[in-house]
Protein backbone atom coordinates (compact mmCIF):
# COMPACT_ATOMS: atom_id res chain seq x y z
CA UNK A 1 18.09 -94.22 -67.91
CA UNK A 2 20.05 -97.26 -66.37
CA UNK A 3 22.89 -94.95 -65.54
CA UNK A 4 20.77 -92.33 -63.71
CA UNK A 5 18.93 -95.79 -61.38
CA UNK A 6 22.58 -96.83 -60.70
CA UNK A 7 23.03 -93.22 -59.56
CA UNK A 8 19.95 -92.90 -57.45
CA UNK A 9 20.48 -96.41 -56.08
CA UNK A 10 24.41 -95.70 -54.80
CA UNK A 11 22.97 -92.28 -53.51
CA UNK A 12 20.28 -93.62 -51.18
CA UNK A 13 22.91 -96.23 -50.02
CA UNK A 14 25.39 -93.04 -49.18
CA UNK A 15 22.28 -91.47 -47.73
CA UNK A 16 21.38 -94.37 -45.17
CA UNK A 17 18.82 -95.83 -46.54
CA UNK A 18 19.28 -99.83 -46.24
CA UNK A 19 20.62 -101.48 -49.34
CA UNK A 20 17.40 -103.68 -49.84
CA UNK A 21 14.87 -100.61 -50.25
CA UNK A 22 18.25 -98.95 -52.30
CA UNK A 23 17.44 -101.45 -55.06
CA UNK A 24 13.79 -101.86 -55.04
CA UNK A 25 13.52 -98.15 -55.16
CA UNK A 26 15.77 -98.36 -58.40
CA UNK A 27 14.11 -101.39 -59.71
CA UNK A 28 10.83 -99.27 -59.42
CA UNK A 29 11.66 -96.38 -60.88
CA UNK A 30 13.23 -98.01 -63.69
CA UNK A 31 10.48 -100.15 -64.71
CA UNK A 32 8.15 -96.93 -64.41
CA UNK A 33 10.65 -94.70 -67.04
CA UNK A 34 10.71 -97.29 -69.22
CA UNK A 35 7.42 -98.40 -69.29
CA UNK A 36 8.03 -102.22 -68.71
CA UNK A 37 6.19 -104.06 -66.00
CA UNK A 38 7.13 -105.25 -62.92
CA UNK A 39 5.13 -108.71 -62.90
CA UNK A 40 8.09 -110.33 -62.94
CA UNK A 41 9.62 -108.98 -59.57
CA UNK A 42 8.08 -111.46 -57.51
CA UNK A 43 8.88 -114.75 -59.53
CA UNK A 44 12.87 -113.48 -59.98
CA UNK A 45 12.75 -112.64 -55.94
CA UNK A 46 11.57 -115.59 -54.86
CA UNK A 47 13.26 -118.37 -57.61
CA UNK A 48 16.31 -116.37 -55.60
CA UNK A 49 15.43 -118.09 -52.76
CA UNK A 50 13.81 -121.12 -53.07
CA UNK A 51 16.60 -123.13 -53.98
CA UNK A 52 18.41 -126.23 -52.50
CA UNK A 53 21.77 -125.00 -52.47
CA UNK A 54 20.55 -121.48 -50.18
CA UNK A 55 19.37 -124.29 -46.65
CA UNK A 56 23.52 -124.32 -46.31
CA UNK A 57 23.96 -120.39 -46.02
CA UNK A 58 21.34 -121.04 -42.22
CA UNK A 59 23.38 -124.32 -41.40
CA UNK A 60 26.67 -122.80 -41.48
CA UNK A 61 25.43 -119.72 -39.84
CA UNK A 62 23.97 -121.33 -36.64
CA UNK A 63 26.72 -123.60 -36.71
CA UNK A 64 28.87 -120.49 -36.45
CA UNK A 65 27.28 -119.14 -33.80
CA UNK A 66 26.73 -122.00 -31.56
CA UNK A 67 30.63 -122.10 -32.11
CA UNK A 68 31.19 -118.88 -30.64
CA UNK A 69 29.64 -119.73 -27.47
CA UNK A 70 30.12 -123.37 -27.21
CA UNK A 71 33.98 -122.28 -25.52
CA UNK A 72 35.51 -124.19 -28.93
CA UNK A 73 36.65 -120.41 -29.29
CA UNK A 74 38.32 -120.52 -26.30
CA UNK A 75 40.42 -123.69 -26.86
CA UNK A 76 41.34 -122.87 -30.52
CA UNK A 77 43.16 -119.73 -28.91
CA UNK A 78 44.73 -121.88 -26.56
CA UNK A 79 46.43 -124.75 -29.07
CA UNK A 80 47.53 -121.46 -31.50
CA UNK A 81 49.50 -120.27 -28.09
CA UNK A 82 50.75 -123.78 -27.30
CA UNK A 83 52.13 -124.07 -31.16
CA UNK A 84 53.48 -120.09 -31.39
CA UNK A 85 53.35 -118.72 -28.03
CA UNK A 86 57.24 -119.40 -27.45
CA UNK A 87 58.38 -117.52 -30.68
CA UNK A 88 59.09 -113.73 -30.16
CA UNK A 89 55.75 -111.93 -31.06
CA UNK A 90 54.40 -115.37 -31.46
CA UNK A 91 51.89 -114.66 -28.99
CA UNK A 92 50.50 -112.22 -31.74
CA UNK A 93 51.01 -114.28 -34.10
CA UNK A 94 48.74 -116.28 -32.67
CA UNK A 95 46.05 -114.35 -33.90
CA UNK A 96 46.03 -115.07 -37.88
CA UNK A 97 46.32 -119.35 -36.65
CA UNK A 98 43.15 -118.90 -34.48
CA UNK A 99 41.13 -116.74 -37.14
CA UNK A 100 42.47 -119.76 -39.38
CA UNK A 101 40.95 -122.26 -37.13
CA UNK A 102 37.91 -119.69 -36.32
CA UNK A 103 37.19 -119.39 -40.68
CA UNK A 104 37.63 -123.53 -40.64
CA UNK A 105 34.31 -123.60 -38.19
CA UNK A 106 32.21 -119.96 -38.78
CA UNK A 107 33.11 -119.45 -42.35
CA UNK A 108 32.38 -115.57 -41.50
CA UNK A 109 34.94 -112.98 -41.81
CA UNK A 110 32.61 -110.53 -39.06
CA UNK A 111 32.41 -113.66 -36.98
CA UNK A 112 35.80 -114.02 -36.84
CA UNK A 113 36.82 -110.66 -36.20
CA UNK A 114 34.55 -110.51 -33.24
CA UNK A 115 35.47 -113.40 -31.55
CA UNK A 116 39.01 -112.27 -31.50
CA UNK A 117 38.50 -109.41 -30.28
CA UNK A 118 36.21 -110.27 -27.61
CA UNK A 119 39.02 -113.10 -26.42
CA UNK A 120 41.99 -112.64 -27.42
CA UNK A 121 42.55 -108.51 -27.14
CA UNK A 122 42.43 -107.78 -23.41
CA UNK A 123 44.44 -111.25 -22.89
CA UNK A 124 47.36 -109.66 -24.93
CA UNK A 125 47.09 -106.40 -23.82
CA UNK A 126 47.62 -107.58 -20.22
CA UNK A 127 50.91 -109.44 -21.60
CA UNK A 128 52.43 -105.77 -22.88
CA UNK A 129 51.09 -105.38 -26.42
CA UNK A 130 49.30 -102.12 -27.34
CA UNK A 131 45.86 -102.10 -27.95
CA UNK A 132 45.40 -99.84 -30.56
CA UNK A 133 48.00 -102.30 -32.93
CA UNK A 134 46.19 -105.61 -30.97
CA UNK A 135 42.64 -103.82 -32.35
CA UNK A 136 44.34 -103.58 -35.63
CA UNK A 137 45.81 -106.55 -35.95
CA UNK A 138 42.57 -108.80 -35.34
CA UNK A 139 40.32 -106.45 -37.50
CA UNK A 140 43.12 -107.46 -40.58
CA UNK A 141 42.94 -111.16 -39.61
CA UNK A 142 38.65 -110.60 -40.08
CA UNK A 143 39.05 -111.66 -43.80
CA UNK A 144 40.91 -114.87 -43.52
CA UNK A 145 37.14 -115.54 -41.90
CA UNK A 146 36.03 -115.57 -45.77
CA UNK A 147 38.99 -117.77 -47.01
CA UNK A 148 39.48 -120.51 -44.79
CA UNK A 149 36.16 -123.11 -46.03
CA UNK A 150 33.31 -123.52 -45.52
CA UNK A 151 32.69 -119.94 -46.45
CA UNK A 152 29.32 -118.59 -46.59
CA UNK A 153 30.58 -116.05 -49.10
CA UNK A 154 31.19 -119.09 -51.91
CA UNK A 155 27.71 -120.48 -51.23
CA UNK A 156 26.49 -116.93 -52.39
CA UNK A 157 29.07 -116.87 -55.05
CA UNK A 158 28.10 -120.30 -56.31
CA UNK A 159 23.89 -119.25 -56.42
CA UNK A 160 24.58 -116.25 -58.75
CA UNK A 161 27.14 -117.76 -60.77
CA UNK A 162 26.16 -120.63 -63.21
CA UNK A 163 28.85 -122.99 -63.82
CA UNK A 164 30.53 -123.02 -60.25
CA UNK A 165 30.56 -126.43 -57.44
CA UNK A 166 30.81 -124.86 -53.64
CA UNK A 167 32.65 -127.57 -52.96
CA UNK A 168 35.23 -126.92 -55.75
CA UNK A 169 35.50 -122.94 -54.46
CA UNK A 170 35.90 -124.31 -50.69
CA UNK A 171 38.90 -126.04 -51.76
CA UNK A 172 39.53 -122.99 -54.57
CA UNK A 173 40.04 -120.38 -51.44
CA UNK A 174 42.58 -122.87 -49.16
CA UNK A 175 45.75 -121.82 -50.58
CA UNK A 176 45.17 -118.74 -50.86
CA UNK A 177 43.93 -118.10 -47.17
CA UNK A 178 47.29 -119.57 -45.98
CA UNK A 179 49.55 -118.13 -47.58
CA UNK A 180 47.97 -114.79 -46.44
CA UNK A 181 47.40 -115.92 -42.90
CA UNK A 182 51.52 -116.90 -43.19
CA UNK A 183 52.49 -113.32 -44.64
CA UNK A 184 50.94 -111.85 -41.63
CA UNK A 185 52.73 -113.98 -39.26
CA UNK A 186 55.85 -113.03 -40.77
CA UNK A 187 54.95 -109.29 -41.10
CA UNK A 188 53.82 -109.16 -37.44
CA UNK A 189 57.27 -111.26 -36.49
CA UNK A 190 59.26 -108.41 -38.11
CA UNK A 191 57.71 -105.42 -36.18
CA UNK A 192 56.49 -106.94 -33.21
CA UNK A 193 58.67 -104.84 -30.77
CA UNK A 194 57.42 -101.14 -31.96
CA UNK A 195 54.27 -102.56 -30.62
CA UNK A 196 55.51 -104.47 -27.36
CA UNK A 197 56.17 -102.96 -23.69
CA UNK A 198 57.84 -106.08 -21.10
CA UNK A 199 55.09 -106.64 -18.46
CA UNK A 200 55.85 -106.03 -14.94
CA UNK A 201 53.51 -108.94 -12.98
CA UNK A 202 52.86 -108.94 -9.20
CA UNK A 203 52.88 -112.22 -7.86
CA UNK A 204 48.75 -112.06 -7.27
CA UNK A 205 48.89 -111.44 -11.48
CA UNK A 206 51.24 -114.23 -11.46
CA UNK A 207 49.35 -116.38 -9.65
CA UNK A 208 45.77 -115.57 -11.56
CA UNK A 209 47.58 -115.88 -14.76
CA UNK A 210 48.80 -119.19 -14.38
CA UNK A 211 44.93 -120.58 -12.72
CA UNK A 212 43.49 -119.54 -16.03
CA UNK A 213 45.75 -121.92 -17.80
CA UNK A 214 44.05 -124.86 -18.30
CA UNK A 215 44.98 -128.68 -17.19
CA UNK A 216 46.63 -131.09 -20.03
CA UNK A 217 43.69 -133.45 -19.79
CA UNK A 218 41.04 -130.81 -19.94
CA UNK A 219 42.93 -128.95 -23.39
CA UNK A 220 43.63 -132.22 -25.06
CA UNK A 221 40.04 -133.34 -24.79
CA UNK A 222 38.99 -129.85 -25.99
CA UNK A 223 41.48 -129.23 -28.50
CA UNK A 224 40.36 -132.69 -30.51
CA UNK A 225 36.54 -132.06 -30.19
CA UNK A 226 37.48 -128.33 -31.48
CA UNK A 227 39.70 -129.68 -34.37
CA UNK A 228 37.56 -132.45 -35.37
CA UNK A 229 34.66 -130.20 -36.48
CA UNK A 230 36.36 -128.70 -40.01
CA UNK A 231 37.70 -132.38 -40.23
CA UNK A 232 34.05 -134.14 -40.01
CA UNK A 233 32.73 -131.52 -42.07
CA UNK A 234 34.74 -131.28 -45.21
CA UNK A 235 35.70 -134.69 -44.79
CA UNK A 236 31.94 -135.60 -45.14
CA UNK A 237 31.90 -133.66 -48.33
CA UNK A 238 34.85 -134.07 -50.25
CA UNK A 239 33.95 -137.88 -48.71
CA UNK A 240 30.72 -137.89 -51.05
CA UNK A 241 29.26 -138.98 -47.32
CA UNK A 242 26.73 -136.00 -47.56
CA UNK A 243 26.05 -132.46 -49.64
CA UNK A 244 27.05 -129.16 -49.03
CA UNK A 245 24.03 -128.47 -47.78
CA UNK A 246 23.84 -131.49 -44.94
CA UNK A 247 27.24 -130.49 -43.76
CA UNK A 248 26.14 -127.50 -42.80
CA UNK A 249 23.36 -129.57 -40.73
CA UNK A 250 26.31 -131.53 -39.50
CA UNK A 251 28.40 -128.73 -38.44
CA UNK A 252 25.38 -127.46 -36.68
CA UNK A 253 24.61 -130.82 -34.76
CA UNK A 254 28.48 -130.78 -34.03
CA UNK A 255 29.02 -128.24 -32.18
CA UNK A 256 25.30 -128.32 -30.27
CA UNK A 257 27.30 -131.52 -29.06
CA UNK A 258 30.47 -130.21 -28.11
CA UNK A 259 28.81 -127.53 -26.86
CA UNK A 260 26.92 -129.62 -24.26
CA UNK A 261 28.88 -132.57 -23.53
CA UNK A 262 32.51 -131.55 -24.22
CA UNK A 263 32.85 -128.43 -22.76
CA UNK A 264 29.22 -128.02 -21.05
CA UNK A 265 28.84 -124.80 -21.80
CA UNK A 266 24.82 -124.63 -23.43
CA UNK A 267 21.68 -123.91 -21.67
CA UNK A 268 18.44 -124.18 -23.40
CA UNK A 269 18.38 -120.40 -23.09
CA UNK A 270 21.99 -120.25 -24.88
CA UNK A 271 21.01 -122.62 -27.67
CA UNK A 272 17.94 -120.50 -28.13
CA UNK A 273 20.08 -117.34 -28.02
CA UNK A 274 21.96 -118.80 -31.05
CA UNK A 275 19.56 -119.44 -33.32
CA UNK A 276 17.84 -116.07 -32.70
CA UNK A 277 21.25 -114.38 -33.78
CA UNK A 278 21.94 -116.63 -36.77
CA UNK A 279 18.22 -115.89 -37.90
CA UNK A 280 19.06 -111.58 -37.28
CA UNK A 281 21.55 -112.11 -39.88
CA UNK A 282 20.24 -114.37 -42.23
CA UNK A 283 16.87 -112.43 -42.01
CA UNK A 284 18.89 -108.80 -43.76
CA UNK A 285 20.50 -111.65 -46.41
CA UNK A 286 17.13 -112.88 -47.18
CA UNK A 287 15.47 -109.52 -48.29
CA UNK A 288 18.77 -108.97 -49.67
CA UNK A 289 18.59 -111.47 -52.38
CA UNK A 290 15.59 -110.87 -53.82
CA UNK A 291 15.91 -107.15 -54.37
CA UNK A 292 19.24 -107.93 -55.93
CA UNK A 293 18.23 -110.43 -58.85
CA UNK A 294 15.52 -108.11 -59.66
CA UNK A 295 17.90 -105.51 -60.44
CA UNK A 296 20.49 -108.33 -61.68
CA UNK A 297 17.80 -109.52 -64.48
CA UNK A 298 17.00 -106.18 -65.62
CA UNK A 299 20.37 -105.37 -65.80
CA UNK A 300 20.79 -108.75 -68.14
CA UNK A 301 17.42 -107.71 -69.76
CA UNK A 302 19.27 -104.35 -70.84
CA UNK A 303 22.88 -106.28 -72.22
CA UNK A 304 24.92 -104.22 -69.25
CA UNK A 305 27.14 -107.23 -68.69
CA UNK A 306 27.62 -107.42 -72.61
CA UNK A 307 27.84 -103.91 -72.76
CA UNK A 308 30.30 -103.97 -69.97
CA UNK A 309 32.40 -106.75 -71.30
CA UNK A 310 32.92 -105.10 -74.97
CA UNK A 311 34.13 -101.69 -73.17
CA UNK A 312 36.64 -102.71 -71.44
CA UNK A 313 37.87 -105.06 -74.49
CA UNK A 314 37.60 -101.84 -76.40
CA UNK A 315 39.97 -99.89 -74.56
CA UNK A 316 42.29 -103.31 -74.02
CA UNK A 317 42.56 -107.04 -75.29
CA UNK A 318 45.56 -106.90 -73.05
CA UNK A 319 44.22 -109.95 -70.40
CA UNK A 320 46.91 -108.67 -67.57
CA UNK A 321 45.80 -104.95 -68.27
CA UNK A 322 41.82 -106.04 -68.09
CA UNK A 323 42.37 -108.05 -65.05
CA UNK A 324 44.28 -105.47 -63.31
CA UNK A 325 40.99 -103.25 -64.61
CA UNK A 326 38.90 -106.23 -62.51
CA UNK A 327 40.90 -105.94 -59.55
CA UNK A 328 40.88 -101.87 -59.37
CA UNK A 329 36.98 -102.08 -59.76
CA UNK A 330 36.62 -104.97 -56.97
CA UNK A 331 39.22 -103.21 -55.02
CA UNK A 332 37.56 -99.31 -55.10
CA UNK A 333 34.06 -101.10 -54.54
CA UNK A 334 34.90 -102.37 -51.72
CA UNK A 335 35.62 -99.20 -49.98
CA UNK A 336 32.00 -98.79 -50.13
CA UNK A 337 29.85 -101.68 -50.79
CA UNK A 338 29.53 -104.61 -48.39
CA UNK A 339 30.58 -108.43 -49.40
CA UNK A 340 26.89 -109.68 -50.14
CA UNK A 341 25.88 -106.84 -52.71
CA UNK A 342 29.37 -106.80 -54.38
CA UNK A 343 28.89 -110.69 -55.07
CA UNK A 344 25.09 -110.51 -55.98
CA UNK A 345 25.57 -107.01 -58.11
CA UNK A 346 29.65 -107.50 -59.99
CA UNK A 347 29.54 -111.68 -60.53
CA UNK A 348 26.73 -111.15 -63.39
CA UNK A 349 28.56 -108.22 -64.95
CA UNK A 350 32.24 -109.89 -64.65
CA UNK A 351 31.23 -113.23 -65.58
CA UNK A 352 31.05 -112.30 -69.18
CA UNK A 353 34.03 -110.28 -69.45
CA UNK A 354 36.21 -113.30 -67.31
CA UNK A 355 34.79 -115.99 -69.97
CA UNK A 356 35.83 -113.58 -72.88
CA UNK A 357 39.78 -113.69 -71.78
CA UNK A 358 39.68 -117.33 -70.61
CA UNK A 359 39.38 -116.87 -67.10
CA UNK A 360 37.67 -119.67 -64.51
CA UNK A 361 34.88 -118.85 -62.84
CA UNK A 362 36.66 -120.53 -59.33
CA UNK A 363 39.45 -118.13 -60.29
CA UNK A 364 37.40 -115.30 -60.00
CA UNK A 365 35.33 -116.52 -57.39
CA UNK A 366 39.03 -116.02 -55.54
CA UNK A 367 39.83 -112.97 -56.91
CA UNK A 368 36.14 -111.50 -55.30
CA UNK A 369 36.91 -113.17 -51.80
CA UNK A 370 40.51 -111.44 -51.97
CA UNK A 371 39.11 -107.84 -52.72
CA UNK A 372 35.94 -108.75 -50.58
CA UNK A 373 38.23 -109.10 -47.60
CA UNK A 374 40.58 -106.08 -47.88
CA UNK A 375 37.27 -103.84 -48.62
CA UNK A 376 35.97 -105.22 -45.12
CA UNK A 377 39.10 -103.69 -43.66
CA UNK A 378 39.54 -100.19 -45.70
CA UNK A 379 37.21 -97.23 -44.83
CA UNK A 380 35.10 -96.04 -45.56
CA UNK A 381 33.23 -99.09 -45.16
CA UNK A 382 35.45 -101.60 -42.85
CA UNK A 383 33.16 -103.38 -41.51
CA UNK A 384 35.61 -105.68 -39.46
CA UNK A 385 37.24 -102.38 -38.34
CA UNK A 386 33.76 -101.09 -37.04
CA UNK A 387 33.99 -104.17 -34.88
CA UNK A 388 37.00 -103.95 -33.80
CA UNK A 389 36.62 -100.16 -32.79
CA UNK A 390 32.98 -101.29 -30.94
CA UNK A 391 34.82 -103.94 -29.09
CA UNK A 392 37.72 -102.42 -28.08
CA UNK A 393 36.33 -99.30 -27.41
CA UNK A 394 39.23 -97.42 -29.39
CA UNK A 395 38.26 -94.95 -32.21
CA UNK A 396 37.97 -96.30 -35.52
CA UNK A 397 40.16 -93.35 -36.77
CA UNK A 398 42.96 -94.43 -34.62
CA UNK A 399 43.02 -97.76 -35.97
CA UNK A 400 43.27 -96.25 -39.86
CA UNK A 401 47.33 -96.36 -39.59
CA UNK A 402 48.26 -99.74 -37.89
CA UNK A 403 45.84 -101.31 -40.64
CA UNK A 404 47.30 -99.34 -43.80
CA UNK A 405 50.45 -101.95 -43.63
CA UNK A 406 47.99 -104.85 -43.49
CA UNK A 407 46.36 -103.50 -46.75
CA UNK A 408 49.47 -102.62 -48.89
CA UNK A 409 51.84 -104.59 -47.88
CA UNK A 410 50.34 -107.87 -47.72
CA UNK A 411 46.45 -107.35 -48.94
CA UNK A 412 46.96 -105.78 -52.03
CA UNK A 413 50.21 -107.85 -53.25
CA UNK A 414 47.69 -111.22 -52.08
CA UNK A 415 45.00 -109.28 -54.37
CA UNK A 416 47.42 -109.02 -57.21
CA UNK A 417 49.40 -112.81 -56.70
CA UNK A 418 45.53 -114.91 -57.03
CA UNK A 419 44.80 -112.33 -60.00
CA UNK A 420 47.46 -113.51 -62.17
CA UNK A 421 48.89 -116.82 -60.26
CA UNK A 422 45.75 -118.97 -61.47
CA UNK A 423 46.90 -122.11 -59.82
CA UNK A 424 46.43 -121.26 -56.62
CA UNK A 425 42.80 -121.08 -57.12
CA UNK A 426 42.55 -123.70 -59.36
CA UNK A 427 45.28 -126.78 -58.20
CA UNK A 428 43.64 -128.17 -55.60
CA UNK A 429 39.98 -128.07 -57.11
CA UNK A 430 41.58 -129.78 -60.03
CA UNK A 431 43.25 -131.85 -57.88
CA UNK A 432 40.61 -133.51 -55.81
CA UNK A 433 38.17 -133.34 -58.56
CA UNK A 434 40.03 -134.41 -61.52
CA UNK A 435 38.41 -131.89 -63.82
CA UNK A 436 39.70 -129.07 -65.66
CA UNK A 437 38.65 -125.77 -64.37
């Protein structure tokens, strides 16, 4: 009966239906088969909710958003061309450094993506790179969004799982988000030039070009209010200076700020703007969550992450064949299923089966923010590629074969080296913390 709601759940998602009514529709129909109640629905929805640790999921996300329109963006993208722009393809290269710096402040892989390609796309086109590969690019830079801390996608990581510290998986994701931003530097180094046609400028180009540039004094002023934000931020936390929760208040406060006095930039209509399109987002997350830990606790109700957990151990008790098991799961799901269901649906039913072969729940906390990000950038359901396609106005199919090197060759080796390289998860955590993960 379980397996047929499953069913009926995945094919309303297929069928359009959104993903909140997908699971109270199963929920429903479940409870009606089997002849339990559904009293509890309400009390499991909103104990979802109504929790400290959920006021820094807004925080961060208004702080993100004020970010994007502050002109922080802006600066960020200039300080990545100062520090690559003279390398050959650095000025593409630039693009993994500034979603770096962009993850450091947003903590959203979508935001990310769309800031990018809002800025920094018709700016390199114009210096002789194609767009189609430029589109491409920035849509596979979307997920360092989710690495680089804060990230919102820990925060909903930590609420489901039990035994978890966000601050502990902000640190947990660090490594790991640099080493992936540095493998695509060094991938986009090696084939820049199949993607690169010298620019002929006319001196009126010329002469615009270098009027956009902006003056030492100006940058420098920018650059260090733009900087200090991740700085004050997890400084405050890993400080003991405030929570999670309050830095998210701080970030927010930070960049209203910078916004106004650094680079002057808010109106009160902006600022209201903002916080309109933080609460759009958060309002879809917030029906979200309750549907999903109704059909979490029946799930629990029914043993399915037990159930789960002894069927894989019964075809294996290898741990590198189950995790590679994990990571084919995560990795398939993701074609299809967006980052906040896969979190609030799989961390349940893989907590179990991780604590049965000794593996850290920051570990897989990693291993979920790996596969989240290469599912938001392989169809069917690439989100960040949607965005980039919007933006750029390209076809989404014609960005399909630029991006298939940015999933094998770097995103699913990255996938594979946090799966079964534990310590980059878990060294710094342990490190700062002085605990054993």
């Amino acid at each position: 009966m379980l397996g047929i709601t499953i069913i009926l759940i995945l094919v309303l998602m297929f069928l359009g239906l959104e993903v909140p009514f997908c699971f109270l529709i199963g929920c429903i129909l479940f409870t009606f088969w089997s002849g339990q109640s559904t009293g509890t629905f309400m009390q499991t929805g909103f104990s979802q909710i109504a929790s400290y640790t959920m006021i820094a999921m807004p925080m961060f996300m208004i702080a993100g958003t004020l970010i994007d329109k502050s002109g922080i963006s802006h600066t960020l993208i200039e300080a990545a061309k100062k520090i690559l722009g003279k390398l050959k393809g650095g000025m593409v290269m630039t693009v993994p450094l500034v979603a770096c710096f962009f993850g450091a402040l947003s903590g959203s892989g979508t935001a990310t993506c769309t800031t990018l390609c809002t800025m920094m796309v018709p700016e390199l086109e114009k210096l002789g790179y194609k767009k189609r590969y430029l589109a491409a690019v920035v849509a596979a830079c979307g997920p360092l969004g989710y690495m680089i801390p804060p990230n919102i996608n820990a925060i909903i990581f930590n609420k489901v799982a039990s035994e978890t510290s966000v601050s502990a998986l902000f640190l947990a994701t660090l490594i790991p988000g640099v080493l992936w931003a540095v493998a695509y530097m060094v991938m986009i180094r090696i084939g820049y030039a199949k993607h690169y046609v010298e620019p002929v400028f006319t001196p009126e180009q010329q002469a615009v070009i270098d009027l956009e540039k902006q003056s030492k004094k100006a940058f420098l002023a920018g650059a260090i209010a733009a900087i200090g934000m991740p700085f004050v931020v997890m400084g405050g936390i890993y400080g003991g200076i405030f929570s999670t929760s309050e830095a998210g208040a701080v970030g927010c406060l930070y960049a209203l700020i910078v916004g106004v006095f650094v680079f002057r930039k808010f109106t009160m209509k902006t600022v209201f703007g903002c916080f309109v399109d933080a609460a759009s987002s958060l309002g879809g997350l917030m029906i979200l969550f309750p549907m999903t830990a109704v059909f979490t606790r029946i799930l629990v109700l029914n043993q399915v992450p037990q159930l789960l957990s002894s069927s894989i151990l019964s075809l294996s008790d290898n741990r590198i064949v189950i995790l590679l098991l994990i990571d084919f799961v995560l990795f398939i799901s993701g074609f299809f299923v967006g980052a906040s269901v896969l979190l609030l649906v799989y961390v349940p039913l893989l907590v179990p089966l991780c604590h049965a072969i000794s593996v850290s729940q920051t570990n897989l906390c990693v291993i979920m923010m790996v596969a989240i990000g290469i599912g938001t950038i392989t169809p069917p359901m690439a989100m960040d590629l949607f965005v980039a396609s919007r933006i750029t106005g390209l076809p989404v199919q014609e960005l399909y074969r630029p991006i298939l090197p940015f999933v094998f060759i770097i995103g699913i080796p990255m996938l594979l080296l946090v799966t079964y390289i534990p310590a980059l998860s878990e060294w710094l955590p342990r490190l700062v913390y002085n605990i054993v993960i």
